[in-house]
Protein backbone atom coordinates (compact mmCIF):
# COMPACT_ATOMS: atom_id res chain seq x y z
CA UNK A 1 8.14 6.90 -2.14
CA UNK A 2 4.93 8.49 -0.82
CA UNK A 3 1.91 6.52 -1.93
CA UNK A 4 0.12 9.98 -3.12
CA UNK A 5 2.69 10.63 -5.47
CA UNK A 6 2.31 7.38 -7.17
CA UNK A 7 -0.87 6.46 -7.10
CA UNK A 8 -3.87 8.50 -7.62
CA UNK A 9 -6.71 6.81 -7.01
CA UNK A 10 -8.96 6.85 -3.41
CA UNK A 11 -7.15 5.28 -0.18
CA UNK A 12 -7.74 5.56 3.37
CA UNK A 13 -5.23 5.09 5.59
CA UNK A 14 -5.17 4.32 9.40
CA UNK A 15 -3.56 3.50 12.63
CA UNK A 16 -4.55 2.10 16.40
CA UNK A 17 -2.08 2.75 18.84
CA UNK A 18 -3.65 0.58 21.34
CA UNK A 19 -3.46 -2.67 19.00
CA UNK A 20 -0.61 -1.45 16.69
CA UNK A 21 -3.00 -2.53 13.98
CA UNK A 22 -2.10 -0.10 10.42
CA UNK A 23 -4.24 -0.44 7.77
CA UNK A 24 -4.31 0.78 3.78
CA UNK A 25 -7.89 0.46 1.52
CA UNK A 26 -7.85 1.32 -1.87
CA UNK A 27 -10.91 1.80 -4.09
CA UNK A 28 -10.74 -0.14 -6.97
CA UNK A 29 -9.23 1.68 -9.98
CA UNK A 30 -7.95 1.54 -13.66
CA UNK A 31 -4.20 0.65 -12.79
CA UNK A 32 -3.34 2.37 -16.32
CA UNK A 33 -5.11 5.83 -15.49
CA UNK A 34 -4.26 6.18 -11.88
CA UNK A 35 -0.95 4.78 -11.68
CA UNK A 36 2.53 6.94 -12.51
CA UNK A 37 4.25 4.69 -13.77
CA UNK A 38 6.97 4.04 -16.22
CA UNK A 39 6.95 3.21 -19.84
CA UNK A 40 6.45 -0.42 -20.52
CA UNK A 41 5.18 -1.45 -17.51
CA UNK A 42 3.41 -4.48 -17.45
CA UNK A 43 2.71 -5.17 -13.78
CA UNK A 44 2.65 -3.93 -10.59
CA UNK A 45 2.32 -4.56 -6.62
CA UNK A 46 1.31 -2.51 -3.77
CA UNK A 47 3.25 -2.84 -0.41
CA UNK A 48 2.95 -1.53 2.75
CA UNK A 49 4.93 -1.33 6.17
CA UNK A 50 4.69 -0.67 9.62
CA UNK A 51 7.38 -0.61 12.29
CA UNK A 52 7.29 0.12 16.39
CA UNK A 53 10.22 1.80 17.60
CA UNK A 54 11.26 1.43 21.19
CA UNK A 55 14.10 3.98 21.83
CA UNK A 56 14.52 3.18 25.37
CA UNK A 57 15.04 -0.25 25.09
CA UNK A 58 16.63 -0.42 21.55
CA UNK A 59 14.24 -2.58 20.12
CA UNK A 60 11.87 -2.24 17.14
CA UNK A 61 9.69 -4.47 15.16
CA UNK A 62 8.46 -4.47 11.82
CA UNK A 63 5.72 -6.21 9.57
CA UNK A 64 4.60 -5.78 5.78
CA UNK A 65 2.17 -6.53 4.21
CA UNK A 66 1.43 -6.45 -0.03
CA UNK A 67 -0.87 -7.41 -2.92
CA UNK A 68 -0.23 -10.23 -5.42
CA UNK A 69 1.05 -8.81 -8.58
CA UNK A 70 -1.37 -7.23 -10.52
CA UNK A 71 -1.67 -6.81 -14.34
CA UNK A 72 -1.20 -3.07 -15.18
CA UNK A 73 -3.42 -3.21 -18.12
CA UNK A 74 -6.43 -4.60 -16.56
CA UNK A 75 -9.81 -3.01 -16.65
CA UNK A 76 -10.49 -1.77 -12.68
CA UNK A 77 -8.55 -3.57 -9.68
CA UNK A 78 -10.78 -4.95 -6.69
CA UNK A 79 -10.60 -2.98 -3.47
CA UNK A 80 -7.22 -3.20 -1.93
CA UNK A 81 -7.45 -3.69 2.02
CA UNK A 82 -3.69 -4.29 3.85
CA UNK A 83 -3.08 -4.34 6.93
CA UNK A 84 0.22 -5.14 9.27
């Protein structure tokens, strides 16, 4: 799912064609008011992905990269910086 539908707290995102370098940064935030998430949740990770596409050649690469999990009750996360 979309990030902004989920999460509601401040993130930048960003992209460099000429390195292929994609980055997410997150603010830090209260997990429990800026998260949608469901009942009884007790923890939670943040993932992201990037993938080149060559159509041409019919070749494509991919690379993630996430957080460790996280406690969903704790006070204010420290800012969030992935890249891939």
């Amino acid at each position: 799912g979309k990030l902004g539908a989920t999460l509601f707290a401040s993130f930048t995102k960003a992209f460099d064609r000429a390195s292929g370098d994609a980055t997410v940064s997150i603010a830090p935030f209260s997990p429990t008011l800026r998260i949608a998430a469901p009942s009884g949740t007790t923890h939670f990770k943040i993932a992201m992905g990037a993938s080149e596409l060559d159509f041409e050649n019919e070749t494509s690469t991919f690379e993630s990269s996430e957080t460790a999990i996280l406690p969903y009750e704790a006070a204010n996360t420290a800012a969030i910086d992935l890249s891939a």
